[in-house]
Protein backbone atom coordinates (compact mmCIF):
# COMPACT_ATOMS: atom_id res chain seq x y z
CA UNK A 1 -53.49 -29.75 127.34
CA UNK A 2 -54.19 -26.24 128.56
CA UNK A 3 -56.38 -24.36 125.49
CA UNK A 4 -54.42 -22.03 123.68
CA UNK A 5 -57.56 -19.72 123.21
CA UNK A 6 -59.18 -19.25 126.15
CA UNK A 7 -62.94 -19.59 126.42
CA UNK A 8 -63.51 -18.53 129.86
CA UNK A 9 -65.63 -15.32 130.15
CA UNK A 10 -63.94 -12.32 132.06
CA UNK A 11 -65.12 -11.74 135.16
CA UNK A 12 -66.22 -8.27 134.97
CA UNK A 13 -68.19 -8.17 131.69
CA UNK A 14 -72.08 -7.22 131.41
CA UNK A 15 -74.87 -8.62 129.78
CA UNK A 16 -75.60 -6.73 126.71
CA UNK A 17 -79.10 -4.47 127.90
CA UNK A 18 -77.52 -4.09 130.60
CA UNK A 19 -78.40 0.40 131.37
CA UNK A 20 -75.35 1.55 132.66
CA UNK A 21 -73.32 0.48 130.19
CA UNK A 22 -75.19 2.07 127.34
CA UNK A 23 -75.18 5.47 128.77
CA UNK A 24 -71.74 5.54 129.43
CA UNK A 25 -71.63 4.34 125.43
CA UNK A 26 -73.89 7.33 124.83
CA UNK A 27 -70.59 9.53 126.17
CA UNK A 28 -68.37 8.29 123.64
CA UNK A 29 -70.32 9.61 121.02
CA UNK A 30 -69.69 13.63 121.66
CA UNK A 31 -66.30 12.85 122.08
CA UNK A 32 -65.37 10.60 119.24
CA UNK A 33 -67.65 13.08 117.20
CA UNK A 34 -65.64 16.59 118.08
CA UNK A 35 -62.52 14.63 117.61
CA UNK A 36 -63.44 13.37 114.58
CA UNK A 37 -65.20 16.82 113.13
CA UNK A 38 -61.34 18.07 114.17
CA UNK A 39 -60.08 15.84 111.63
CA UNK A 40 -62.49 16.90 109.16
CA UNK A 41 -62.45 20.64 108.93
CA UNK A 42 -58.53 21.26 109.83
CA UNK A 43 -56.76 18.64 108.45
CA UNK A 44 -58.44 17.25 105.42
CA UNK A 45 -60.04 20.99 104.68
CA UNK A 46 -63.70 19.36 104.36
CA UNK A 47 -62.01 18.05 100.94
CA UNK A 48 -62.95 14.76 99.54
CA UNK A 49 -59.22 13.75 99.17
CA UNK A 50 -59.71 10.81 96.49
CA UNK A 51 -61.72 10.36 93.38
CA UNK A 52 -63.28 7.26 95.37
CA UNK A 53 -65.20 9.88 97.78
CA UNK A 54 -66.43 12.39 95.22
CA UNK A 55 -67.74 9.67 93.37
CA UNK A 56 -69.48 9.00 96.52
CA UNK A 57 -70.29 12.61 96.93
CA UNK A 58 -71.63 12.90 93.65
CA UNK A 59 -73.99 10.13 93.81
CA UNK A 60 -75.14 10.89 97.36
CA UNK A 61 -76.02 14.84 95.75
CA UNK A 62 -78.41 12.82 93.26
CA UNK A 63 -80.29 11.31 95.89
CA UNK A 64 -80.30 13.94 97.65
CA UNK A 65 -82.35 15.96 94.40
CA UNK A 66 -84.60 12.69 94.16
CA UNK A 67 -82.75 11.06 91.23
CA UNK A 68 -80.20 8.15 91.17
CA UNK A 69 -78.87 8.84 87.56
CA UNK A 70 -77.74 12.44 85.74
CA UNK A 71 -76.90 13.52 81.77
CA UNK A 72 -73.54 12.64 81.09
CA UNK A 73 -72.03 16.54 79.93
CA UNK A 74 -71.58 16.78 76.62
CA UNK A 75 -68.59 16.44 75.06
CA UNK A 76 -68.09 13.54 76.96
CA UNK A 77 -64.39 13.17 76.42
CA UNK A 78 -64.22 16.81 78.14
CA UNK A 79 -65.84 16.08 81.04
CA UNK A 80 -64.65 12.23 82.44
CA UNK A 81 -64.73 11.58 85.84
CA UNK A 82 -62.52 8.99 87.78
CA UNK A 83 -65.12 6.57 89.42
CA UNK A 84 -68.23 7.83 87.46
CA UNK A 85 -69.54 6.20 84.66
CA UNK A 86 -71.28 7.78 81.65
CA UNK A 87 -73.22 5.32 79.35
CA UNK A 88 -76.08 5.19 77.24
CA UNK A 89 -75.81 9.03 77.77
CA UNK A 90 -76.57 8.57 81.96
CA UNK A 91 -73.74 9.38 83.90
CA UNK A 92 -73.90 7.22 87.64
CA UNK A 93 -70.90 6.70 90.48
CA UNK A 94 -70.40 3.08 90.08
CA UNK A 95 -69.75 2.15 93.62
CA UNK A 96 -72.69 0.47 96.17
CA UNK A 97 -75.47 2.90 97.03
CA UNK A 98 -75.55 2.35 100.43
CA UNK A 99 -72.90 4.96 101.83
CA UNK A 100 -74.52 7.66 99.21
CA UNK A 101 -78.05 7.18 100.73
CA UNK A 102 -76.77 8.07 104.24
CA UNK A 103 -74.61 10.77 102.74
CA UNK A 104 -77.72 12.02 100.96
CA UNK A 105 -79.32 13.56 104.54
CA UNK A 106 -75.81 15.58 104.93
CA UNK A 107 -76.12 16.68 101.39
CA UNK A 108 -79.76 17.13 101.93
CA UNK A 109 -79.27 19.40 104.99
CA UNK A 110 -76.53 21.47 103.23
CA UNK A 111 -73.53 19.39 105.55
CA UNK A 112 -72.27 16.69 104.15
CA UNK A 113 -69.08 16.91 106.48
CA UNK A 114 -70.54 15.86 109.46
CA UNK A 115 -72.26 12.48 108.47
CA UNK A 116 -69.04 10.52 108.42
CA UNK A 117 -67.98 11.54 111.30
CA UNK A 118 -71.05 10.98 113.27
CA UNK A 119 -71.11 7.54 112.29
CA UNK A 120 -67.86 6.76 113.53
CA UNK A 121 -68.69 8.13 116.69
CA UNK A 122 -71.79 6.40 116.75
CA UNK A 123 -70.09 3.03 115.50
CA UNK A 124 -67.23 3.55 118.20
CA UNK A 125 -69.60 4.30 120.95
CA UNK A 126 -71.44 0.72 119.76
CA UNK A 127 -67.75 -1.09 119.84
CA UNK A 128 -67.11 0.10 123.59
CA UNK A 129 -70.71 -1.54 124.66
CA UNK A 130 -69.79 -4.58 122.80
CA UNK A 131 -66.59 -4.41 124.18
CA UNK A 132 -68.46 -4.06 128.09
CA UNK A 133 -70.11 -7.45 127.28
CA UNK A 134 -67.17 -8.98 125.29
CA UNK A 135 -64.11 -8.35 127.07
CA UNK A 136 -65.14 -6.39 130.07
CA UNK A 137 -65.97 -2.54 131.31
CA UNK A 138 -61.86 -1.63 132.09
CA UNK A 139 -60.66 -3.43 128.50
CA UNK A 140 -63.41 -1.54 127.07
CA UNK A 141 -62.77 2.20 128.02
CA UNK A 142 -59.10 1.36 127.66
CA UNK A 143 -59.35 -0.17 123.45
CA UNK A 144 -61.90 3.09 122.92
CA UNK A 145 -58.77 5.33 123.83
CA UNK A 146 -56.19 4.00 121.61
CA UNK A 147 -58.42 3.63 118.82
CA UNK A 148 -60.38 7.25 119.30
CA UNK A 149 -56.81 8.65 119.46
CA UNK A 150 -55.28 6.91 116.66
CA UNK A 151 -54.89 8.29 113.17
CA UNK A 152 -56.16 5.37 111.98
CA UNK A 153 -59.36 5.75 112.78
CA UNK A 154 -59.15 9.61 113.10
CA UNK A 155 -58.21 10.57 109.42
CA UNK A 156 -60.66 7.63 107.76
CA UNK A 157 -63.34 8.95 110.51
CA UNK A 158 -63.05 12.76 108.92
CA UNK A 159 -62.85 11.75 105.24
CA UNK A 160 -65.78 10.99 102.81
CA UNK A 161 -64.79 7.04 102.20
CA UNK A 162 -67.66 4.34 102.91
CA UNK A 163 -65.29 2.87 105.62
CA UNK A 164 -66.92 4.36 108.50
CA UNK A 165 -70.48 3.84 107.75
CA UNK A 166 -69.36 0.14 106.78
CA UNK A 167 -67.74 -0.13 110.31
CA UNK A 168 -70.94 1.12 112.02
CA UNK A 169 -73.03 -1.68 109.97
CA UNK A 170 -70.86 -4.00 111.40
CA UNK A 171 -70.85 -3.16 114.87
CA UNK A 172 -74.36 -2.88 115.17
CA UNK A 173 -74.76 -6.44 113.32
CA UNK A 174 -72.90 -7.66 116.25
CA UNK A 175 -74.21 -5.83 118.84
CA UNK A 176 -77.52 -7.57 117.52
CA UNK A 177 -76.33 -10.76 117.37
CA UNK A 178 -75.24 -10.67 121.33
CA UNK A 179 -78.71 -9.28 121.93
CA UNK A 180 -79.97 -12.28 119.94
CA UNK A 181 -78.00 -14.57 121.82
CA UNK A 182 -78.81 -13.42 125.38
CA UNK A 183 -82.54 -12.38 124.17
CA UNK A 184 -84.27 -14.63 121.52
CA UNK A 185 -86.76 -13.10 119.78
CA UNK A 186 -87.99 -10.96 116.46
CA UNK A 187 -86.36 -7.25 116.97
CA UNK A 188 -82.78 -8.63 117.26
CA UNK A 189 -83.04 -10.90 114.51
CA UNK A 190 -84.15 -7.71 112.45
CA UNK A 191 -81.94 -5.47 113.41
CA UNK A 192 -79.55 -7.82 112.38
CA UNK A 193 -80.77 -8.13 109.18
CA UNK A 194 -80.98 -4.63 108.51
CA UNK A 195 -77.63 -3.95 109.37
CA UNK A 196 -76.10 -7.34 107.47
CA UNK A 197 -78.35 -5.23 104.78
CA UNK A 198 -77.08 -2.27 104.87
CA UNK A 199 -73.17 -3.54 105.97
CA UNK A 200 -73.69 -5.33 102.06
CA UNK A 201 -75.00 -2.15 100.45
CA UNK A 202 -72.21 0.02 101.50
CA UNK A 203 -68.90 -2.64 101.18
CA UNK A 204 -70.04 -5.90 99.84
CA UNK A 205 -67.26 -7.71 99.65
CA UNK A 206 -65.65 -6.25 103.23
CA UNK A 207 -69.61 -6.40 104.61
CA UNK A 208 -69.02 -10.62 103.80
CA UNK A 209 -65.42 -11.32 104.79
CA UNK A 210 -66.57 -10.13 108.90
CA UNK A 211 -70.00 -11.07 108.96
CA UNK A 212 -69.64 -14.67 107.66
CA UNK A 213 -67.40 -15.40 110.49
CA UNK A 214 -70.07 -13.33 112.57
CA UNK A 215 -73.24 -15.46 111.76
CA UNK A 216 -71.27 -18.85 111.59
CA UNK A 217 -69.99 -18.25 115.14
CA UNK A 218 -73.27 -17.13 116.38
CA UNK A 219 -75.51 -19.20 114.25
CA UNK A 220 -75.60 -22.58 116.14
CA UNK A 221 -76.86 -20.63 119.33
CA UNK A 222 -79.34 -18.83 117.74
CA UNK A 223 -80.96 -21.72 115.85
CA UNK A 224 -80.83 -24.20 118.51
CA UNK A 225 -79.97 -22.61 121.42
CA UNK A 226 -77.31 -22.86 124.09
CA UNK A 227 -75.01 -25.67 124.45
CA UNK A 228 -75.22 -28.00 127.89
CA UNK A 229 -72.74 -30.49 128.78
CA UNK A 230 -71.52 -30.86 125.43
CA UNK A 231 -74.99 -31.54 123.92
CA UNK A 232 -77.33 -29.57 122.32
CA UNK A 233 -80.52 -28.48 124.17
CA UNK A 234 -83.83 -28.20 122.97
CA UNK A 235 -84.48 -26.44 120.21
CA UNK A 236 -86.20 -23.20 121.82
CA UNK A 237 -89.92 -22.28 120.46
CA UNK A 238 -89.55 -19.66 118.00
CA UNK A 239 -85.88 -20.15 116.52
CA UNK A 240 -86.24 -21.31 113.41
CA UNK A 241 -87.67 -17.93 112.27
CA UNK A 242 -84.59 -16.22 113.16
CA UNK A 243 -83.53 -16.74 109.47
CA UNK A 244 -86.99 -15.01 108.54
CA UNK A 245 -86.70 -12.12 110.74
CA UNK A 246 -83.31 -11.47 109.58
CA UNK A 247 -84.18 -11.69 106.24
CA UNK A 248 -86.93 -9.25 106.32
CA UNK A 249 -85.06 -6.93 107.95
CA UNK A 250 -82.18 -7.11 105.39
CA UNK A 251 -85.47 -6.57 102.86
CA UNK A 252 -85.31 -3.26 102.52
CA UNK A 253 -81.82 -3.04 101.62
CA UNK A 254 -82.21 -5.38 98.72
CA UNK A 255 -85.07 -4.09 97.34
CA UNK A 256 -83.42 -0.52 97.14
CA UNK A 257 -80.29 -2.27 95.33
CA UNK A 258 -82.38 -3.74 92.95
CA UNK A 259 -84.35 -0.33 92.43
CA UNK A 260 -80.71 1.39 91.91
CA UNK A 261 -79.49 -1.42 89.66
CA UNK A 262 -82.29 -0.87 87.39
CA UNK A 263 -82.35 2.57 87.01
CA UNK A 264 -78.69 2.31 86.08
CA UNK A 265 -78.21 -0.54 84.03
CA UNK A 266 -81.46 -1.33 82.61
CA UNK A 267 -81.37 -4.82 85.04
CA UNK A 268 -82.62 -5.61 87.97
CA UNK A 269 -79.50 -7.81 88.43
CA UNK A 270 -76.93 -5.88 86.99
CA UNK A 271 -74.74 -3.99 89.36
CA UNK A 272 -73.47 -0.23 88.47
CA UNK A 273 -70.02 -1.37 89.25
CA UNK A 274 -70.29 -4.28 86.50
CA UNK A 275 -71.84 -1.93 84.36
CA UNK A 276 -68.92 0.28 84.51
CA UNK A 277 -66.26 -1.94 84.00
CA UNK A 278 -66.86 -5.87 83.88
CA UNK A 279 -63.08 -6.84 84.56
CA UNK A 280 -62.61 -4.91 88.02
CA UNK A 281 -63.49 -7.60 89.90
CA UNK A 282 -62.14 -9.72 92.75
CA UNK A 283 -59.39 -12.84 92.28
CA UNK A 284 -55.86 -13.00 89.97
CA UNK A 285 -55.92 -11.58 86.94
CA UNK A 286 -57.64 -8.29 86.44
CA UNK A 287 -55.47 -5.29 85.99
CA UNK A 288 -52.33 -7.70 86.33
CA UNK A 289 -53.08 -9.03 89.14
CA UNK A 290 -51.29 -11.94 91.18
CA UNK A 291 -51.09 -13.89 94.58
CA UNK A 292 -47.28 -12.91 95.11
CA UNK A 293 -48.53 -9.15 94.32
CA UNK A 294 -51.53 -9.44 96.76
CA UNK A 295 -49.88 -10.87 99.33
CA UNK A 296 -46.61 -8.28 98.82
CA UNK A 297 -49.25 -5.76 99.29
CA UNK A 298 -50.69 -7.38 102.42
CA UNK A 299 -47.71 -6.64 104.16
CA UNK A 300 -47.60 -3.32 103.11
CA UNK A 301 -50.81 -2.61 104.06
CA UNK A 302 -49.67 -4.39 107.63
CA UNK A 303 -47.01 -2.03 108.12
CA UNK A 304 -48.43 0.96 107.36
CA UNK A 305 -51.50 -0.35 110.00
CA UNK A 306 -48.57 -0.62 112.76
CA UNK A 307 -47.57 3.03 111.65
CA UNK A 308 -51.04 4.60 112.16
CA UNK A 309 -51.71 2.78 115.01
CA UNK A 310 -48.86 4.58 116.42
CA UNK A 311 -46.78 1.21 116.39
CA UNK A 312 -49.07 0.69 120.06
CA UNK A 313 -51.76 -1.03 118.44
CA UNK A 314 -48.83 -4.06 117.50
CA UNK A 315 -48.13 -4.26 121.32
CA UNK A 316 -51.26 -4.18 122.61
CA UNK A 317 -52.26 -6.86 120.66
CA UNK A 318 -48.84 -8.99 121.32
CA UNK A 319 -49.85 -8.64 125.19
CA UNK A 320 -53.89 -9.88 124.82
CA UNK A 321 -51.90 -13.47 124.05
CA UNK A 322 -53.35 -15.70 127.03
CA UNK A 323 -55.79 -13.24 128.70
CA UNK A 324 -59.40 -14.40 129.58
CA UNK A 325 -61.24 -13.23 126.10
CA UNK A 326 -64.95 -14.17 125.14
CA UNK A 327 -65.12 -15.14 121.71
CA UNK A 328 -61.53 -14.36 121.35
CA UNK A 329 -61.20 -17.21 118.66
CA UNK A 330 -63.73 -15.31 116.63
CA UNK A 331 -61.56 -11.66 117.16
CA UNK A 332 -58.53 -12.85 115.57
CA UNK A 333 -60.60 -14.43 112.85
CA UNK A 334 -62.43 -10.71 112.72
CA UNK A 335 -59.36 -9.23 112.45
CA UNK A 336 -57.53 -11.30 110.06
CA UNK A 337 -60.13 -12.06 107.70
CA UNK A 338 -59.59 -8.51 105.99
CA UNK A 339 -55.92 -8.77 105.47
CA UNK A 340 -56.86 -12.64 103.70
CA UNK A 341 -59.34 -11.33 102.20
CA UNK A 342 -57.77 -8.50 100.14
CA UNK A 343 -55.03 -10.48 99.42
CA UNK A 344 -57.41 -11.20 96.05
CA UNK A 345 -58.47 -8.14 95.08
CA UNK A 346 -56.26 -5.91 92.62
CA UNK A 347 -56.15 -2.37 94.63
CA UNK A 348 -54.12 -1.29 97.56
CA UNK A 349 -56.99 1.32 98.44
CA UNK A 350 -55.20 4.05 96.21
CA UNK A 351 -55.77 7.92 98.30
CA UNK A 352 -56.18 6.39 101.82
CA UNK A 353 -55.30 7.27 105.56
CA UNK A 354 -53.83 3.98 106.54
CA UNK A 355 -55.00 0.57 105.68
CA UNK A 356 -58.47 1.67 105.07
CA UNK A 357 -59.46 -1.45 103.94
CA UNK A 358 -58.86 -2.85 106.83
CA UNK A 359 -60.85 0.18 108.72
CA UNK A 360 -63.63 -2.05 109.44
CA UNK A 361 -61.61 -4.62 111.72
CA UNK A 362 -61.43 -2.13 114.52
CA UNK A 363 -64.20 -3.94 115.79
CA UNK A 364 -62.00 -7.13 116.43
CA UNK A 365 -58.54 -4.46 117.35
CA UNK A 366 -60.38 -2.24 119.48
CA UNK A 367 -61.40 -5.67 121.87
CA UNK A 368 -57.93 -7.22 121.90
CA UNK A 369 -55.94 -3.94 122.62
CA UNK A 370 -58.09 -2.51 125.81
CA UNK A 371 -57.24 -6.56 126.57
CA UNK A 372 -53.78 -6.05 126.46
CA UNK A 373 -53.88 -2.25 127.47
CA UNK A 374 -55.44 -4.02 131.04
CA UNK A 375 -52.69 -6.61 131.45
CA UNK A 376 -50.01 -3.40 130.39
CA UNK A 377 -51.53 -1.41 133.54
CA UNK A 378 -51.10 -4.53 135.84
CA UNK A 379 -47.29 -4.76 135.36
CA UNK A 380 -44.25 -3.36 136.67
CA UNK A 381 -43.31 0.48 135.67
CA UNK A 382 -46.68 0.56 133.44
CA UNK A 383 -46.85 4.36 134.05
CA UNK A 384 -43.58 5.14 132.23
CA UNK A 385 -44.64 2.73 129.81
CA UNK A 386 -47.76 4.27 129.20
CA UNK A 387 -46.59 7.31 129.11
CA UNK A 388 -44.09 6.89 126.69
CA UNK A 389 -46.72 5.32 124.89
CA UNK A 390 -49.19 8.35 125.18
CA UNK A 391 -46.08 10.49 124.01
CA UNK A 392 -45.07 8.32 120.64
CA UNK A 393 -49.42 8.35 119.64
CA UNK A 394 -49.34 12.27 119.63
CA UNK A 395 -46.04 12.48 117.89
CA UNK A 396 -46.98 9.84 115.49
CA UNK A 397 -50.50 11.97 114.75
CA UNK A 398 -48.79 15.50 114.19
CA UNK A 399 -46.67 13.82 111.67
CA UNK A 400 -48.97 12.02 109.82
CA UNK A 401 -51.28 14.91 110.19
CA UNK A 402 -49.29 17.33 108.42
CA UNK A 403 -48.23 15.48 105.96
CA UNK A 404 -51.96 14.64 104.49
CA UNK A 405 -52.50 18.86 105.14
CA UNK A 406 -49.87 19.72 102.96
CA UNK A 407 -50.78 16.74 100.48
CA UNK A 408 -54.28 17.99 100.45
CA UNK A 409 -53.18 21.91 100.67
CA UNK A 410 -51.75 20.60 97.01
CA UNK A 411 -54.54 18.93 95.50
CA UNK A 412 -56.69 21.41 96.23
CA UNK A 413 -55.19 24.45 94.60
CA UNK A 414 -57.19 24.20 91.53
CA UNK A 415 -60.65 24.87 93.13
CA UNK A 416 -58.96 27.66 95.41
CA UNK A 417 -57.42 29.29 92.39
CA UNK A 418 -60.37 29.45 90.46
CA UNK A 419 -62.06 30.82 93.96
CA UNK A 420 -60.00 33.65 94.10
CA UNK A 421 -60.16 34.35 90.45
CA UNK A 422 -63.67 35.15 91.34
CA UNK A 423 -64.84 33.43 88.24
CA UNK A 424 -68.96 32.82 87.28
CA UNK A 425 -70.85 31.14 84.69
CA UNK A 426 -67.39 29.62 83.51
CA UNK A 427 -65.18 26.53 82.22
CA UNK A 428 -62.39 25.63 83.87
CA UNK A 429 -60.53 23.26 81.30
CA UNK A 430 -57.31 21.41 83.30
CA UNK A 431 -54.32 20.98 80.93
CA UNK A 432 -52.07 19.57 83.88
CA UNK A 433 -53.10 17.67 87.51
CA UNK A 434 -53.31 19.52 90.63
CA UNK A 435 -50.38 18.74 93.28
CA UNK A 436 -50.10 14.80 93.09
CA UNK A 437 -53.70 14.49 91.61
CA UNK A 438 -54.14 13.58 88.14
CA UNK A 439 -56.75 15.55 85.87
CA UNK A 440 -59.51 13.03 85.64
CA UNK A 441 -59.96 13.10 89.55
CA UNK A 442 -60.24 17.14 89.01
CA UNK A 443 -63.33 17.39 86.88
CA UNK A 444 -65.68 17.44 89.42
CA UNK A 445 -69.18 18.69 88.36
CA UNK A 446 -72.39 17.94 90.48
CA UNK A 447 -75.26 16.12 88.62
CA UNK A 448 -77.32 19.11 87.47
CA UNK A 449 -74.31 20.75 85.40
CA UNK A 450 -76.25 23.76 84.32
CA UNK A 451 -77.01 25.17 87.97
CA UNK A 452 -73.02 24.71 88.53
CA UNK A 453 -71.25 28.10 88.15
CA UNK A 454 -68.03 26.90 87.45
CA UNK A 455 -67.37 23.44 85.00
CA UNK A 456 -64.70 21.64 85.17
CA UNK A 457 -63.12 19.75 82.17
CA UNK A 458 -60.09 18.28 80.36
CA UNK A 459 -58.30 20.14 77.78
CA UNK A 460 -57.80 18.46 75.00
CA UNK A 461 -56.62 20.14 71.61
CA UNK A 462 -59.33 20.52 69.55
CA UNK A 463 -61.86 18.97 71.83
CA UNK A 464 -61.72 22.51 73.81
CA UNK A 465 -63.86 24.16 70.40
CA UNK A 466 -66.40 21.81 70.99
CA UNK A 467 -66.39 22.07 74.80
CA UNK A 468 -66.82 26.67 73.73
CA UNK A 469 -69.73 25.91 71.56
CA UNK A 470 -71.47 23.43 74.04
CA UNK A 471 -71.11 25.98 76.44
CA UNK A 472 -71.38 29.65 74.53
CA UNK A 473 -73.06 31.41 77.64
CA UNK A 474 -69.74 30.55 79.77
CA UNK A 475 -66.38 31.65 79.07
CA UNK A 476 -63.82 28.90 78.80
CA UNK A 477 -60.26 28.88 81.11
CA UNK A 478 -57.42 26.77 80.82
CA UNK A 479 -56.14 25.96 84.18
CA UNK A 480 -52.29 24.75 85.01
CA UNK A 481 -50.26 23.83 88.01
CA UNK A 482 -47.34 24.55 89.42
CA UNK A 483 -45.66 24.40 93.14
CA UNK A 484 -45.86 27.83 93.97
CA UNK A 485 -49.36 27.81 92.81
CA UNK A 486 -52.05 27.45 89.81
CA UNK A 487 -53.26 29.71 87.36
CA UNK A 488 -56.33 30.41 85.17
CA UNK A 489 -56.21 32.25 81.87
CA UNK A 490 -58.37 32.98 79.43
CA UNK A 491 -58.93 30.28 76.48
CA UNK A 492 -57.00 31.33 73.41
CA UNK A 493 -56.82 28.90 70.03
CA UNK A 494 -53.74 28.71 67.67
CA UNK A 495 -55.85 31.13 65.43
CA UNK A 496 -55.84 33.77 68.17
CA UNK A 497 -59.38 33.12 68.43
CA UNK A 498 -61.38 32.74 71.82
């Protein structure tokens, strides 16, 4: 019976320290990068575009100042934060810490903007050498293209969302696994662990659902070595401290969770996002959650993957079928595993660019498109095809492009109205949201609130006295919305009082 998944290794693939194929990674980086920064600056304005990244953003700015926790503002009510906790009078974000800490140097260095983005650069660069070793050099340039030009990976690239950081944990986890395989020995095995590490600091539950399959599939080999004839070898000297080197170098990672975890919550054990709210959590049942919804939103998510991979990712990977692909039963595990996985947990990402949380499987994608991309360019009329191809990804990108401009154009009108109102030293209280965002994702103060020169809070009735005599070195705003644009006027009680 001939094997449905294909084992044999393509002929033109490279071992994994092999030179050549690392510098010609090293080119992918500038490009990926400007394409990326592109992203960042003109379409999404530099604007963290959900309260998901400003939670980020905020947490990353108190690392950056040496501290992991702030002083919730006072009145608390007033000053609520989507995705930022405020108990026991310390206000925290309550995601992972490990996409803040990298943030942190951007904030540190006064550009936040331009860590994302160089991680996704750096992470694609590290798919297209695993790709060189995986599938082979031509499949490897050809799956960078689609996915550096897609708006998939474009838009997520240029946002503030942990996705990208998460995707170059992953990469490198199996770039050091390969190495591992075709080079036994400590640095590997550490590198792995730090980035398993790291992967789990920044997305747990995403971080587990690719790099279980990961270290089952490569496992076996590196504990006992290759396979001959069917039997296992010898176990090489030295492999059964592979499990110790990669656990020392996933060390670190731990022991700056647990540092985070008590500083937050008191517990070593206790996670910040527990902390925050015990019932979001994974499986049926939180938030009204069920297997006919998850799996409703599965396909959702499915479609709208086919949309910003300009409907040429779906082809691509319809043509791989049958080609010579190492490891490919592991890539379609890789790249179904997310879409499974999610299936149990409540969200459908919320303010996203695609299925984001399926952003890290462009590992797995990547491999299996430049596949099929190679077996497109061997057929009949492939130029027409490719160029109509080539035509639909740019049309597909200036559509979905403009739309998150003008969505984000909206959203943003309360900070640029109260920039051209030229106001200092002042309150901004929101009585409506701003464009499609709602008022708790507007209150965005940074952790030391009395260096900030303009506050943000929610206007509530009679909450807005306390919020004056909090604050009676400011002078208090009300701030409203409306489509041809926001204004802010003074704050004026019922009593004609201010």
């Amino acid at each position: 019976m001939t094997d449905r998944w294909p084992t044999l290794v393509p002929t033109n693939v490279v071992s994994i320290v092999e030179p050549s194929a690392w510098k010609r990674a090293v080119l992918v980086i500038p490009l990926a990068f400007v394409l990326a920064l592109f992203a960042h600056v003109v379409i999404i304005e530099r604007f963290p575009n959900s309260g998901d990244e400003y939670a980020y953003l905020w947490q990353a700015t108190a690392f950056a100042s040496g501290h992991i926790t702030a002083a919730s503002p006072e009145p608390q009510d007033a000053f609520r934060l989507n995705h930022v906790g405020d108990v026991n009078g310390k206000r925290f974000s309550k995601y992972p810490p490990g996409w803040p800490l990298l943030l942190a140097g951007g904030v540190w260095l006064g550009a936040p903007g331009l860590v994302n983005p160089l991680l996704a650069a750096l992470a694609l660069a590290g798919i297209y050498r695993l790709a060189c070793s995986w599938v082979g050099r031509r499949a490897a340039a050809l799956g960078t293209a689609v996915t550096a030009t897609s708006p998939f990976f474009l838009l997520n690239a240029g946002s503030y969302h942990s996705h990208p950081s998460c995707l170059f944990a992953v990469t490198s986890l199996a770039l050091a696994l390969t190495w591992a395989e075709e080079q036994p020995g400590p640095l590997p095995m550490l590198l792995a662990g730090a980035s398993f590490g790291l992967a789990v600091l920044i997305r747990p539950y995403t971080a587990l659902l690719l790099s279980v399959p990961l270290l089952v599939a490569f496992g076996p080999t590196l504990l006992l070595g290759p396979r001959a004839e069917g039997r296992n070898t010898t176990r090489s000297h030295g492999r059964w401290l592979s499990p110790v080197w990669f656990g020392l170098g996933g060390l670190p990672c731990l022991l700056f969770l647990l540092t985070v975890d008590r500083a937050v919550t008191g517990s070593w054990w206790l996670l910040p996002w527990t902390y925050f709210d015990a019932s979001e959590t994974w499986g049926f049942g939180p938030y009204g959650h069920t297997f006919v919804r998850g799996v409703r939103t599965a396909i959702r998510l499915c479609g709208e993957g086919v949309l910003y991979t300009s409907f040429v990712g779906a082809i691509l990977l319809a043509l791989s079928a049958g080609q010579t692909v190492r490891h490919r039963r592991l890539l379609w595990v890789l790249l179904v595993a997310p879409i499974v996985g999610y299936v149990f947990w409540w969200s459908n990402g919320g303010n996203r660019y695609g299925p984001r949380f399926y952003f890290e499987a462009l590992v797995p994608f990547t491999l299996l498109v430049g596949v099929g991309f190679d077996r497109l360019t061997k057929m009949p009329r492939s130029r027409g095809y490719i160029t109509a191809g080539a035509a639909v990804v740019a049309a597909v990108l200036v559509v979905l492009a403009v739309d998150a401009h003008r969505v984000i154009d909206a959203r943003r009108d309360l900070y640029r109205t109260v920039e051209r109102a030229g106001l200092r030293r002042a309150v901004v209280l929101v009585t409506t949201g701003s464009g499609d965002f709602v008022r708790i994702d507007l209150t965005r103060n940074l952790p030391d609130v009395e260096r900030v020169d303009v506050l943000y809070g929610l206007s509530r009735g009679e909450l807005d006295r306390e919020v004056q005599q909090a604050f009676p070195e400011r002078s208090i705003y009300r701030y409203s919305w409306a489509p041809a644009g926001g204004t802010v006027t003074p704050l004026t009680f019922a009593d004609g009082s201010r």
